[in-house]
Protein backbone atom coordinates (compact mmCIF):
# COMPACT_ATOMS: atom_id res chain seq x y z
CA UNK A 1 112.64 59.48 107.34
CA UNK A 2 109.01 60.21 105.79
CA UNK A 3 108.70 62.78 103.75
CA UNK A 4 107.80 66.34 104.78
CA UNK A 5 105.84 69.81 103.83
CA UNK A 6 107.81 72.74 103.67
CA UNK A 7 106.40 76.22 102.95
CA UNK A 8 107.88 77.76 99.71
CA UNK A 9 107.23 81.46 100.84
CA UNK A 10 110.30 83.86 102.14
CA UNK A 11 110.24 87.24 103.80
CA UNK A 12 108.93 90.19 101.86
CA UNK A 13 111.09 91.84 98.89
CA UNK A 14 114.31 90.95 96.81
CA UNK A 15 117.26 90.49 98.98
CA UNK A 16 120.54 91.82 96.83
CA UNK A 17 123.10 92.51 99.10
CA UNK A 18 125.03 90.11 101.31
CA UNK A 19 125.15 85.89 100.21
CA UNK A 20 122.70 83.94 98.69
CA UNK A 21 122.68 81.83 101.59
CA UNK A 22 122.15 84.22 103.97
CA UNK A 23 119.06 85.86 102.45
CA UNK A 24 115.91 85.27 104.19
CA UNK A 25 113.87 87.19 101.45
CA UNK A 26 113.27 86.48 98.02
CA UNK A 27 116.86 86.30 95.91
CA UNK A 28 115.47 87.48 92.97
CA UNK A 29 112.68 88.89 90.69
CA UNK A 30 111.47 90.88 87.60
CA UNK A 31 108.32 92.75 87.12
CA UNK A 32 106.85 91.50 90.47
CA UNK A 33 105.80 93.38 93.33
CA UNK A 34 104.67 92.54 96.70
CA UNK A 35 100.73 92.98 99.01
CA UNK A 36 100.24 91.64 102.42
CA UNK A 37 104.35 89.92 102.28
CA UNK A 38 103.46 88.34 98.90
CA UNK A 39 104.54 87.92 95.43
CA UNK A 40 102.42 89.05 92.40
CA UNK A 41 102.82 90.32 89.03
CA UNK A 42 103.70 94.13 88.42
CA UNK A 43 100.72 94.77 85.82
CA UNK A 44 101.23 95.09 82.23
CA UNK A 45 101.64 99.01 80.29
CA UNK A 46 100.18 100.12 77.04
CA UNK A 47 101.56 102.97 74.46
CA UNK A 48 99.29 106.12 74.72
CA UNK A 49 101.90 108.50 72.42
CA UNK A 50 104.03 107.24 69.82
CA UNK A 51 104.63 110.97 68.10
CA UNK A 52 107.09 112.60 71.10
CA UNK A 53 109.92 114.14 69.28
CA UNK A 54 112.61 113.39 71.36
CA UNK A 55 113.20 112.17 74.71
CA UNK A 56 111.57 112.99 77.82
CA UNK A 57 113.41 114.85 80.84
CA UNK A 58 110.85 116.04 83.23
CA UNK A 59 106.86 115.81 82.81
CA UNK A 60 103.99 116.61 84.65
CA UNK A 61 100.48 115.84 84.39
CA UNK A 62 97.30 117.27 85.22
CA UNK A 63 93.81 116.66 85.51
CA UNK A 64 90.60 118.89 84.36
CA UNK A 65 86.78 118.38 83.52
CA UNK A 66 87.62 114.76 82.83
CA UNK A 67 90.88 115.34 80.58
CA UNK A 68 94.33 114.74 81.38
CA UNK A 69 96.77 117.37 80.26
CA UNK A 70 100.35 115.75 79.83
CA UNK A 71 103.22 118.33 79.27
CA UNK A 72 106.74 116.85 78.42
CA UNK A 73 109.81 119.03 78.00
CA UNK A 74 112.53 117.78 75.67
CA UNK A 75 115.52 118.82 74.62
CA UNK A 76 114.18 121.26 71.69
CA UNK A 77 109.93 121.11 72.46
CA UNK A 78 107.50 121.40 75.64
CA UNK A 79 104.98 118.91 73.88
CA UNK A 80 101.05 118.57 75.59
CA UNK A 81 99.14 115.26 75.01
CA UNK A 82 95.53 115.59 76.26
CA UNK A 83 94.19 112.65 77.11
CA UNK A 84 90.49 111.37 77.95
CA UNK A 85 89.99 109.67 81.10
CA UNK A 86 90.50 106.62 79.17
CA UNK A 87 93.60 107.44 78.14
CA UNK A 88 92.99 107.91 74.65
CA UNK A 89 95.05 110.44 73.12
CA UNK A 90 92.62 113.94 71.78
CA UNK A 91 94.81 116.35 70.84
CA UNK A 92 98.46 117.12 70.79
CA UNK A 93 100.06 121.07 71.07
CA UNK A 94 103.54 122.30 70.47
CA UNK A 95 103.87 124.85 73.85
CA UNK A 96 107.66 125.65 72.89
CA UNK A 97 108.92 128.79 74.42
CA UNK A 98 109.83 131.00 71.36
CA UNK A 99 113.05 131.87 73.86
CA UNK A 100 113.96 128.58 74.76
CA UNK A 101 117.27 127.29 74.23
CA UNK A 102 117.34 123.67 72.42
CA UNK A 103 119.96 121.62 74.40
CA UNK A 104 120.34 118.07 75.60
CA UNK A 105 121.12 119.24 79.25
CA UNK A 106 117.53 120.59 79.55
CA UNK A 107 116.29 118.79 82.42
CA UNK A 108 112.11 120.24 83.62
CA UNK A 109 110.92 120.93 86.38
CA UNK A 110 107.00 121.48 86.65
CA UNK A 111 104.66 123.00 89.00
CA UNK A 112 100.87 124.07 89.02
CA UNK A 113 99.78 127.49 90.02
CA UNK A 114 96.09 128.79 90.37
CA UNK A 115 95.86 132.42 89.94
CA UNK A 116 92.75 133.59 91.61
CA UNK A 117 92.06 136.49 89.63
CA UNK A 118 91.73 134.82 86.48
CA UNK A 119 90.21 131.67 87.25
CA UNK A 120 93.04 129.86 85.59
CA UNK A 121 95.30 126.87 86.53
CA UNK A 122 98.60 127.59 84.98
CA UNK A 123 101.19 125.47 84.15
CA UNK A 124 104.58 126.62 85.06
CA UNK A 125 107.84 125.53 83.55
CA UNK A 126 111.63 126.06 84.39
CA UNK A 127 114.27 124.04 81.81
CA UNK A 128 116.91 124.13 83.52
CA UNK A 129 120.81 122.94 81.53
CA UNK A 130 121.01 120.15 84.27
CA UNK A 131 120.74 116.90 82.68
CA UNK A 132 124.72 116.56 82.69
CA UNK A 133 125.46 118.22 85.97
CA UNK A 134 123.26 118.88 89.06
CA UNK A 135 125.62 121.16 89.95
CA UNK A 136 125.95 123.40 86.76
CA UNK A 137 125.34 127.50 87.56
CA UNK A 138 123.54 128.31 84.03
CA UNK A 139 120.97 129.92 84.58
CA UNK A 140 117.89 129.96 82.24
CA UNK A 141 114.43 131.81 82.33
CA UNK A 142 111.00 130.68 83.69
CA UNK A 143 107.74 129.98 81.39
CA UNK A 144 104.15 129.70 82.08
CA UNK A 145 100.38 129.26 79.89
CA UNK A 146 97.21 128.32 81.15
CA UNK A 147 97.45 124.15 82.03
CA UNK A 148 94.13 123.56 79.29
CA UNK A 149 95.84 125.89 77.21
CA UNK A 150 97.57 125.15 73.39
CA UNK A 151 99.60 128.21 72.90
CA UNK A 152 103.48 128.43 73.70
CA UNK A 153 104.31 129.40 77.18
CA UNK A 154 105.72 132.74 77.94
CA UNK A 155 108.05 134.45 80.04
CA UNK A 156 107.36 134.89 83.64
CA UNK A 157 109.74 137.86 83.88
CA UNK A 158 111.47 135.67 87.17
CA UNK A 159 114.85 136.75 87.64
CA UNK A 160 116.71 133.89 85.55
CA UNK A 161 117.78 130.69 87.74
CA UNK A 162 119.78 127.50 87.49
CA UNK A 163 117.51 124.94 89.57
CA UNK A 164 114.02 125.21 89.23
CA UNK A 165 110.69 126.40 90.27
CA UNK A 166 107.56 125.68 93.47
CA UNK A 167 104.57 126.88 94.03
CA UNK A 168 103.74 127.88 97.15
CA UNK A 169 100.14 129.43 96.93
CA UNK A 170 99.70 132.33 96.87
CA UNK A 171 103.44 132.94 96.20
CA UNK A 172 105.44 131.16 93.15
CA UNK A 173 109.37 130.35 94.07
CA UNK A 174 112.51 130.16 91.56
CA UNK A 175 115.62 129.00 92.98
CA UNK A 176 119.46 128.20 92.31
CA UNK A 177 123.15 128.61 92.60
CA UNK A 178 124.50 129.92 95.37
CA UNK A 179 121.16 129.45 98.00
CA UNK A 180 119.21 132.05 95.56
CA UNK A 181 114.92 132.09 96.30
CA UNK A 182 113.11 134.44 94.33
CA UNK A 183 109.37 134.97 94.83
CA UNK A 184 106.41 136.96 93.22
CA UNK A 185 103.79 138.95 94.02
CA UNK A 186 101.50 136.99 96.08
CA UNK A 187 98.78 136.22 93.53
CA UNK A 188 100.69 137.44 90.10
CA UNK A 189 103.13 135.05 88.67
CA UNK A 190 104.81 138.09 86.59
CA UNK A 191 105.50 140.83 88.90
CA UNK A 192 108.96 140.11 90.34
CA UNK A 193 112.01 142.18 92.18
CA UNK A 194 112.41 145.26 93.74
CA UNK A 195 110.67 147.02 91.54
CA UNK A 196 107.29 145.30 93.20
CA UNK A 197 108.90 144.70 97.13
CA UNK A 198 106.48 147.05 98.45
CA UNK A 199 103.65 144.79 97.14
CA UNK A 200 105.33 141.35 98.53
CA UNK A 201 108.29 139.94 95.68
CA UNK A 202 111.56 139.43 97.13
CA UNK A 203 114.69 137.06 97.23
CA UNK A 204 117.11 135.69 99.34
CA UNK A 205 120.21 133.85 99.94
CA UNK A 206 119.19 130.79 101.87
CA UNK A 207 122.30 128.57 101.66
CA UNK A 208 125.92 128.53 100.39
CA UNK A 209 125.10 125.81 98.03
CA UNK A 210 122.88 125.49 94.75
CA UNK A 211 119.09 124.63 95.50
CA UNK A 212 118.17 121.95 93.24
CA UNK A 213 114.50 121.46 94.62
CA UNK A 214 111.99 123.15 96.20
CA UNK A 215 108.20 121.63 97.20
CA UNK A 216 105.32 122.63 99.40
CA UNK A 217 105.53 121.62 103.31
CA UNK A 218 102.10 120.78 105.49
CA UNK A 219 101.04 121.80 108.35
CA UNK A 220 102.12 126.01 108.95
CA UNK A 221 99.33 127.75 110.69
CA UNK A 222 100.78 131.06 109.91
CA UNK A 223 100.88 130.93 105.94
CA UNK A 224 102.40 128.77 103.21
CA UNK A 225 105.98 126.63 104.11
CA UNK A 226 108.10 124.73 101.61
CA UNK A 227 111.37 122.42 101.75
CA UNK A 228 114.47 123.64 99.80
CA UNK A 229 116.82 120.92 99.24
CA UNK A 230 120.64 122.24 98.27
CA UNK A 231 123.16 120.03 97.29
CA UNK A 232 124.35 119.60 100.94
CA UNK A 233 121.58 121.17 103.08
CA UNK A 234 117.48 121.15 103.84
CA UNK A 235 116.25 124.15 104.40
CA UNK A 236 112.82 125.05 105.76
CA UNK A 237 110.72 128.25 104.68
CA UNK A 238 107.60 129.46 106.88
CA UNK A 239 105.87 132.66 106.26
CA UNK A 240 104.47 135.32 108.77
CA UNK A 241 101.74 137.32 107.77
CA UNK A 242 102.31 141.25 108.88
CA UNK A 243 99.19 143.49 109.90
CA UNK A 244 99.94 145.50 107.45
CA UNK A 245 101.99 144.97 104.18
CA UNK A 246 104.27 142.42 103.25
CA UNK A 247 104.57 139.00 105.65
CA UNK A 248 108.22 137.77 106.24
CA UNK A 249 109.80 134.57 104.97
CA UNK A 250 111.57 132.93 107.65
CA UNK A 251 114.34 130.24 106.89
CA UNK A 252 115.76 127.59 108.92
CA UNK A 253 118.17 124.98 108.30
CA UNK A 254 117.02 121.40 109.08
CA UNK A 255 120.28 120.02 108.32
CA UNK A 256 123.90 120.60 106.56
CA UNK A 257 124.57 117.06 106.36
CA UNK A 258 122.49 115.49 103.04
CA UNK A 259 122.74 115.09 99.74
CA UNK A 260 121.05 114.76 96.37
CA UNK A 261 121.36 112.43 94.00
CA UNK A 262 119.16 113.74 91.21
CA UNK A 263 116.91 116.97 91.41
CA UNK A 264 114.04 114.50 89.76
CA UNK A 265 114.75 111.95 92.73
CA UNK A 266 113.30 113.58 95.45
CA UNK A 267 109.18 112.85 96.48
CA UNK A 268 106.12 113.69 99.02
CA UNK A 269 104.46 110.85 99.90
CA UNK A 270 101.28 111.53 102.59
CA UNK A 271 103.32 114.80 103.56
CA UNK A 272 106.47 112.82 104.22
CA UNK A 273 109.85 113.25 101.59
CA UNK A 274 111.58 110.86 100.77
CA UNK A 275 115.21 110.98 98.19
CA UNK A 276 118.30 109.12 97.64
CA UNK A 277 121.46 110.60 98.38
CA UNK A 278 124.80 109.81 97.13
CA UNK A 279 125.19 107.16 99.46
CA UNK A 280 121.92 106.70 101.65
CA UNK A 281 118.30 107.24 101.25
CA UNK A 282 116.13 109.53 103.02
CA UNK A 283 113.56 110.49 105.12
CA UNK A 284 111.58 113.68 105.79
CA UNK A 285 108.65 113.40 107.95
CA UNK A 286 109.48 116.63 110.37
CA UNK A 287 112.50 115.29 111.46
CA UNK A 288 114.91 114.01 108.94
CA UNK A 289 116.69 110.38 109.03
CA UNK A 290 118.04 107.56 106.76
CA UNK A 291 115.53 105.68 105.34
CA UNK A 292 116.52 102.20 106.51
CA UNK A 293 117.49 99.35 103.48
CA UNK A 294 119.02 96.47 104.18
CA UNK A 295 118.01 94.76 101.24
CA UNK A 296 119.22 96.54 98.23
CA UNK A 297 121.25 99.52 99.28
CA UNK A 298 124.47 98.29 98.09
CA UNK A 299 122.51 96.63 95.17
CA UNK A 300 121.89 101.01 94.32
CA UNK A 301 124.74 102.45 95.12
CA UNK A 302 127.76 100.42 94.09
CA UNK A 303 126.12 99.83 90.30
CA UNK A 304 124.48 103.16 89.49
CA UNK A 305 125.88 105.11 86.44
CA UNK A 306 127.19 108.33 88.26
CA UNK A 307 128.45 110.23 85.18
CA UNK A 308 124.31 110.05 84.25
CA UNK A 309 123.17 110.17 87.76
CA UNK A 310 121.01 113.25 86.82
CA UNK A 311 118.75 111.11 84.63
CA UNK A 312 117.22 109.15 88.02
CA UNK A 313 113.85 110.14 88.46
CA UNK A 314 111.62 109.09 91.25
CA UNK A 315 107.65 108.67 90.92
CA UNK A 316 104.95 107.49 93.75
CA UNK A 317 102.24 105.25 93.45
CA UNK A 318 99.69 105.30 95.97
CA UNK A 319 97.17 102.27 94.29
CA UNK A 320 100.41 100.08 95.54
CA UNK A 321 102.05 102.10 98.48
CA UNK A 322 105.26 102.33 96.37
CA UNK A 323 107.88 105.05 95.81
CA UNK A 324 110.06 104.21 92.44
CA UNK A 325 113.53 105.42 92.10
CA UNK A 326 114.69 104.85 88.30
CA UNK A 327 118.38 104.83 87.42
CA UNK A 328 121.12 104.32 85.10
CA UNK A 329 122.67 100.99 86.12
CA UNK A 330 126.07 99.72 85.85
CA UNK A 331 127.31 100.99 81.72
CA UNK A 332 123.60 102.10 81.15
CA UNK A 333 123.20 106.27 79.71
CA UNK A 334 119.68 106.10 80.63
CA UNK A 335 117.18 104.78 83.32
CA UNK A 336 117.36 101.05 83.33
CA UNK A 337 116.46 99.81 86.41
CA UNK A 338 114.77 100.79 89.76
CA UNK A 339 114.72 99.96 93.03
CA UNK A 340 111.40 100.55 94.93
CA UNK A 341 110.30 100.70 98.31
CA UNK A 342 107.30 99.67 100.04
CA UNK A 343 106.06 102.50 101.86
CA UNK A 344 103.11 101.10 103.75
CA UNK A 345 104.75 97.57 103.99
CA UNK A 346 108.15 98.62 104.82
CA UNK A 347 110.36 96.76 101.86
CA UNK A 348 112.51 96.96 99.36
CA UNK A 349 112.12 95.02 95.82
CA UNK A 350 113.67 96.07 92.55
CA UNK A 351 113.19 95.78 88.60
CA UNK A 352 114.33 96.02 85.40
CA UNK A 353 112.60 98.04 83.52
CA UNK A 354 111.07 97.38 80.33
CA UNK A 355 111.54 98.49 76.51
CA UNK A 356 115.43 99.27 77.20
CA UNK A 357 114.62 101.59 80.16
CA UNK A 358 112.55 104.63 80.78
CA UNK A 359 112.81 108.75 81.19
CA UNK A 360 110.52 110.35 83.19
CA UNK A 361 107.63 108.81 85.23
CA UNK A 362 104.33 110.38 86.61
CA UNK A 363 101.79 109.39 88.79
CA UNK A 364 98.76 111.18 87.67
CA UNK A 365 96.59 111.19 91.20
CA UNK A 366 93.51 111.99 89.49
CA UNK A 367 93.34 108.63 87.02
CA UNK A 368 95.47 106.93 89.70
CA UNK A 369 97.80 105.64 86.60
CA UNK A 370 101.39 106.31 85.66
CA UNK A 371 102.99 107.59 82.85
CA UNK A 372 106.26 106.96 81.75
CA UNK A 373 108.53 107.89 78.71
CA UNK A 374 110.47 105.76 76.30
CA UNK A 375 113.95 105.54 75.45
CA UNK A 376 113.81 103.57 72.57
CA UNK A 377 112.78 105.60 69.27
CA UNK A 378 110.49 104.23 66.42
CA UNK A 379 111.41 103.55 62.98
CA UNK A 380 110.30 106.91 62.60
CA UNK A 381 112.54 108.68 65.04
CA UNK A 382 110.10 109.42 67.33
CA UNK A 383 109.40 108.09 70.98
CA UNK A 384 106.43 106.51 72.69
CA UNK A 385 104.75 107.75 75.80
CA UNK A 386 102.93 104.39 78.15
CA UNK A 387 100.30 104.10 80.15
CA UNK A 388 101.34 101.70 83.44
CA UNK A 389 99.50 99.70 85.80
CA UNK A 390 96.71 97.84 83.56
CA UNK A 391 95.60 95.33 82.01
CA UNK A 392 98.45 92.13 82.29
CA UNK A 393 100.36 92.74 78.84
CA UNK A 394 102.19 95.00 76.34
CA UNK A 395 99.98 96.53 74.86
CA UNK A 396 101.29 98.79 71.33
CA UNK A 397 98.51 99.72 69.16
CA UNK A 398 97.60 96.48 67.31
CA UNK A 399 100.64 94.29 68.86
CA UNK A 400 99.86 92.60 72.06
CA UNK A 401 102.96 91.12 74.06
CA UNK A 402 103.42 88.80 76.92
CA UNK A 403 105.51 90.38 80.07
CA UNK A 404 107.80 87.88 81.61
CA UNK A 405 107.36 88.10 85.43
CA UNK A 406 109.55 86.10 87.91
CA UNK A 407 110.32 85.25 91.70
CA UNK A 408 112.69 83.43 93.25
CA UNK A 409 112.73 82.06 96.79
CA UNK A 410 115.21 82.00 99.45
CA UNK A 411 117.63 78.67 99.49
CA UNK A 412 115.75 76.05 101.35
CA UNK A 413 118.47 73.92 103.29
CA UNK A 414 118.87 71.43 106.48
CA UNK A 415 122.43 73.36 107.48
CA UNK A 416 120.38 75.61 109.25
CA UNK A 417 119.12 72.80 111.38
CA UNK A 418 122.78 71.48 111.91
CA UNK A 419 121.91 68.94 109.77
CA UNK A 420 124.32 67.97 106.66
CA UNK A 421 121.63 65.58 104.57
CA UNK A 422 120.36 67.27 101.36
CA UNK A 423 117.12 67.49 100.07
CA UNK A 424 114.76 65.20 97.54
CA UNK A 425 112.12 67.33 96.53
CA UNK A 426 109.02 64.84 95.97
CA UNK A 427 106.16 67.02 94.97
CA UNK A 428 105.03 70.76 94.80
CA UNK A 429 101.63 71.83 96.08
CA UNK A 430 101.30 75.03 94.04
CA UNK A 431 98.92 77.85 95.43
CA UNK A 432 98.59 81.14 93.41
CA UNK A 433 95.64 83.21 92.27
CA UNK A 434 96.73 82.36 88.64
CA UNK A 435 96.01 83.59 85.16
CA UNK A 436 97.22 81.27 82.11
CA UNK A 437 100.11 78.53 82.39
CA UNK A 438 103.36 79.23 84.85
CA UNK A 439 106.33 77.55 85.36
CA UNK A 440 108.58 76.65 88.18
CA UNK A 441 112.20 75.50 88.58
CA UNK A 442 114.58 74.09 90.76
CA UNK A 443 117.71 75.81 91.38
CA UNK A 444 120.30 74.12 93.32
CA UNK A 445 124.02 74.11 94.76
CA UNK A 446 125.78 71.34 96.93
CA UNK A 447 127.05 74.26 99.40
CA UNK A 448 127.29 77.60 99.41
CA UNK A 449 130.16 78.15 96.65
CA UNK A 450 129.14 75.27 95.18
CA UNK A 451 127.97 75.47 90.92
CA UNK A 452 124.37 76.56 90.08
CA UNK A 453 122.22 73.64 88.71
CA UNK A 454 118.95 74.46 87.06
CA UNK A 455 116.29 72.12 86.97
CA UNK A 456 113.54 71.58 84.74
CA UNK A 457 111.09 73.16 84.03
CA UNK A 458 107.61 72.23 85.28
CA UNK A 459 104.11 73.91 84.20
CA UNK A 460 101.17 74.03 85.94
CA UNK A 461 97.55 75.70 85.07
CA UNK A 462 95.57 77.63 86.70
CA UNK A 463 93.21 75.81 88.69
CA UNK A 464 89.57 75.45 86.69
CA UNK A 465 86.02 76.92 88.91
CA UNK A 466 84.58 73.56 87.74
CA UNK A 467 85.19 70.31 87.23
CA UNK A 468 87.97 68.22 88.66
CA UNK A 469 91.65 68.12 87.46
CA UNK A 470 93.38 65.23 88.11
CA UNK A 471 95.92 64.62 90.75
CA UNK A 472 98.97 65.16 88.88
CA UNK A 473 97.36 68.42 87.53
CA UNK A 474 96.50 69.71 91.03
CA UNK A 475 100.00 68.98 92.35
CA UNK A 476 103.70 69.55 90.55
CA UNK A 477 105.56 65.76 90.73
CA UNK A 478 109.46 66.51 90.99
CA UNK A 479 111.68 63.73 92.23
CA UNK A 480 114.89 66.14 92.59
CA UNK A 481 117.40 66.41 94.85
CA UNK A 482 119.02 69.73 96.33
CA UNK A 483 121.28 70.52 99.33
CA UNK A 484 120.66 74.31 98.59
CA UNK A 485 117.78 74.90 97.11
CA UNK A 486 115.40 77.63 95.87
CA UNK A 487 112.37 77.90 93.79
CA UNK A 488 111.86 79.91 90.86
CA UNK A 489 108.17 80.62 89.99
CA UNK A 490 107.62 82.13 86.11
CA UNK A 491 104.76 83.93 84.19
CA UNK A 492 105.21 84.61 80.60
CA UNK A 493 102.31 84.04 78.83
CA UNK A 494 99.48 86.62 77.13
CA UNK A 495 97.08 87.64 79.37
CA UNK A 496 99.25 85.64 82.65
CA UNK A 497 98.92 86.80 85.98
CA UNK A 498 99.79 85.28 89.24
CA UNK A 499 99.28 86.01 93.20
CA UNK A 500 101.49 84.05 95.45
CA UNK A 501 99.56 82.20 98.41
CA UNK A 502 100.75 79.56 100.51
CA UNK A 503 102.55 76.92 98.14
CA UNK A 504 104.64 73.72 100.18
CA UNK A 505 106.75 71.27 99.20
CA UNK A 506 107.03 68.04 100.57
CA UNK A 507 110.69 66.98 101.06
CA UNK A 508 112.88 64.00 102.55
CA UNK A 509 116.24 64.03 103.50
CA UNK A 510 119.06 62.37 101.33
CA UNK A 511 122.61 61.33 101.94
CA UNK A 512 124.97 63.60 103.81
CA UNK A 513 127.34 62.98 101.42
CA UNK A 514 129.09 66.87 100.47
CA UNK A 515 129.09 66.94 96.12
C-alpha cells in the first residue's frame, strides 16, 4: 500500500489520567501551554529580587504612578520591592509589624483598601499561623500602612482572627474560627466593635465552621457583597443600606457541601471563582458546580502532598486565559508542580515547575506579568523573587539559561481502524512557528503493555525568510517502524521558541506480525 499523510496534532491539553492508549490529547508535556488547540512554549522568567530573607507565603502586588509595589510576608519580615514598570528593582523596605510573631506557619493574606478621607491606598495585612493547618484556631492581629509607603505596618485594632482579611469598600472584613466576620466603620479601617456599632462596625457568626477566605462579589445593587468560603460551606454577604443609620449585612448560605483545599487556592476570574477542593474543583459563577476535568483530576488528587496541602497557591493570568493551581506533589514540602486550566479554551494541561518549585505567585493586572517566589536559597541564604512570562529564557542577572520545553502526541495506531499492521514512519513534514533548532522523537510500543522504545533523535531548523533549504532540510527523513506510536517534539536551546501548526507524517503499513 502507498504511503500516506497523517496529521501529528491531538486534542487540546495533557491527558494524565486513564491509558496511554486511550488518550486522545497530548500524553505529555513540560513548560508548554496551549492557543487556538495548539502547542507552544510557556515563555521564559527572569530574577527581579535575589535579597528576600526567607521564603515567601502570601504576596500581593500593586500598581501606582508607574511603580509596582510588591509586599511579601515571610515567616519573620513583610518585605516591599518597588519595582519600575520595567521591572527593575528601586528600592526595598522592611514593613515588619513591631508585634508580629516570627513563625513558619505564617501564611498572608493581602487586600487593598482606599480610604477616602485620606487619599490613601492602604495595604492591609493579616498573618495568619496557617501554613501547617487550614484548620488551626490561633488567632493573630491585623496590620495596615499606606501601599507607597516604607514604614512598618501597624495595628488595625480588628478584633484578633485566625483566617484572614477582604475588603469590601467602604467596609474592611476579618474573619475565622467558628463562622466569625468582623467589620469596621464604613470608611475607617481602625474603629472596630461595639464600642463604634452605632456608627456601622459589627460581627457575626456566619457558619459553624472556620472561614478561611473571604473576596468581593459583583453585581449587588443595594451596596457591597462578598463570598465567604468555610471549610465546608459558601456563604454569601449582601448589604442593605437603612434611611437612617447603620445598613444590615444579610447572609445566605450558597451551599454546605464544599471544601477547601488551601486558603491561597481559591480565585476570581471575570467575576467567576474558581478553587480546588479536597477532591473536585470548583466553580462559582452565581450558581456553584464542579468544574469539569477529565484530563488531570486524578493526575491532582491522588499525588498531591496533603500533610503540605496549605502551601498550594493559585494565580490567574488573563494575557493566556489561564488559572494556575501550584502544589506539593507526591514526597515534595513545597510547590512543585501545577496543573492549569484553560479558562477561555476549556482545558486542562500541567507543569513542572522550575528552579525546584515555587511559593507564592501573583498576577500583577496592571504590568500584565507574574511574579513568583523561589524555593531554592542562594549561596547567601537568601531567596530570589522572578519575573514570568517574557522573553524565551532564564534569565539571572548575568547568566542566561535555555528552558527545556516539550510535547508529546497521542499514540498514532491502525487498531483503531481494526487493522493489526504497524506503522513505517517514512518522513515528517514539520510545521511550527520556530525559534532556534528542535528536536523530535519517536516513541513506540508493539501493543498497549508492550516496552517503550525511543527513537532517535532528529533536528530540524527553523525555516529561513530567504533563500531555499534543501529538501532534506525542509522535511524530517525517518524510516521507522511503530505499531503504537507517538511523537515527541523538543525545544531546548537559548533563545528557542516554537508554535505548533499543522505538522503530518507520511506513513505505510507494515507486517501484522504482534512483537
Amino acid at each position: 500500500m502507498p504511503e500516506k499523510p497523517q496529521p501529528l496534532t491531538s486534542a487540546p491539553g495533557i491527558q494524565r489520567d486513564g491509558t496511554l492508549f486511550a488518550a486522545q490529547a497530548y500524553t505529555d508535556g513540560q513548560w508548554c501551554r496551549f492557543q487556538r488547540g495548539l502547542p507552544r512554549k510557556i515563555r521564559g522568567y527572569q530574577m527581579v529580587v535575589n535579597t528576600q530573607p526567607e521564603k515567601v507565603y502570601g504576596m500581593n502586588g500593586f500598581a501606582l504612578n508607574n511603580q509596582d509595589y510588591l509586599h511579601c510576608g515571610s515567616q519573620t519580615y513583610l518585605k516591599q520591592y518597588v519595582l519600575n514598570a520595567n521591572k527593575q528593582l528601586l528600592q526595598s523596605y522592611d514593613r515588619t509589624p513591631s508585634a508580629l510573631t516570627a513563625t513558619a506557619l505564617n501564611d498572608w493574606q493581602f487586600d487593598i483598601y482606599y480610604d477616602q478621607t485620606s487619599g490613601n491606598s492602604y495595604i492591609v495585612a493579616h498573618p495568619g499561623q496557617n501554613l501547617a493547618d487550614i484548620t488551626q484556631s490561633g488567632v493573630t492581629s491585623v496590620y495596615y500602612g499606606t501601599v507607597s509607603g516604607n514604614g512598618a505596618l501597624t495595628d488595625t485594632t480588628s478584633p484578633q482572627v485566625s483566617g484572614g482579611v477582604v475588603a469590601l469598600y467602604p467596609f474592611l472584613f476579618t474573619y475565622g474560627s467558628a463562622g466569625l466576620v468582623n467589620w469596621c466603620v464604613p470608611g475607617n479601617i481602625t474603629q472596630w466593635g461595639a464600642t463604634y456599632a452605632a456608627t456601622g462596625a459589627g460581627s457575626a457568626y456566619i457558619t459553624g465552621n472556620k472561614i478561611v477566605k473571604g473576596l468581593p462579589l459583583r453585581g449587588s445593587s443595594s451596596g457591597p457583597a462578598g463570598l465567604f468560603w468555610s471549610l465546608d460551606s459558601l456563604i454569601r454577604m449582601t448589604y442593605t443600606a437603612a434611611a437612617s443609620g447603620p445598613g444590615n449585612w444579610n447572609f445566605d448560605t450558597l451551599s454546605a457541601t464544599i471544601s477547601v483545599m488551601s486558603s491561597r487556592g481559591i480565585v476570581e476570574y471575570d467575576g467567576i471563582y474558581y478553587w480546588a477542593g479536597v477532591d473536585r474543583f470548583f466553580v462559582f459563577n452565581g450558581a456553584l458546580s464542579e468544574l469539569p476535568n477529565t484530563m488531570c483530576k486524578n493526575w491532582f488528587f491522588d499525588n498531591i502532598n496533603m500533610t503540605y496541602r496549605q502551601k498550594c497557591f493559585a494565580f490567574v493570568d488573563t494575557r493566556w486565559g489561564e488559572i494556575w493551581w501550584c502544589y506539593p506533589r507526591g514526597a515534595a514540602t513545597e510547590c512543585t508542580h501545577a496543573v492549569i486550566y484553560n479558562v477561555n479554551e476549556q482545558y486542562w494541561y500541567d507543569t513542572q515547575l522550575p528552579g525546584n518549585g515555587r511559593t507564592s505567585g501573583e498576577f500583577v493586572k496592571v504590568f500584565a506579568n507574574v511574579m513568583m517566589t523561589g524555593v531554592t536559597p542562594t549561596s547567601s541564604a537568601l531567596y530570589k523573587i522572578w519575573l514570568h512570562d517574557v522573553g524565551t529564557d532564564v534569565v539571572d542577572g548575568q547568566t542566561v539559561l535555555p528552558i527545556d520545553s516539550w510535547i508529546t502526541t497521542s499514540e498514532m495506531s491502525l487498531l483503531r481502524a481494526n487493522d493489526a499492521h504497524g506503522l513505517n514512519m517514512v518522513y515528517v513534514e514539520p510545521d511550527f512557528v520556530q525559534a532556534g533548532p528542535m528536536t523530535m522523537q519517536m516513541i513506540s510500543r508493539a501493543n498497549a503493555r508492550g516496552n517503550v522504545l525511543n527513537g532517535p533523535m532528529h533536528t530540524f531548523l527553523p525555516m529561513p525568510t530567504t533563500g531555499n533549504l534543501d529538501q532534506t532540510q525542509q522535511i524530517i527523513p525517518m524510516q521507522e517502524e511503530g505499531r503504537l506510536a507517538r511523537f515527541r517534539f523538543e525545544s531546548n536551546t537559548p533563545g528557542g521558541d516554537f508554535q505548533m501548526g499543522s505538522p503530518y507524517v507520511h506513513v505505510a503499513p507494515t507486517d501484522a506480525r504482534l512483537t
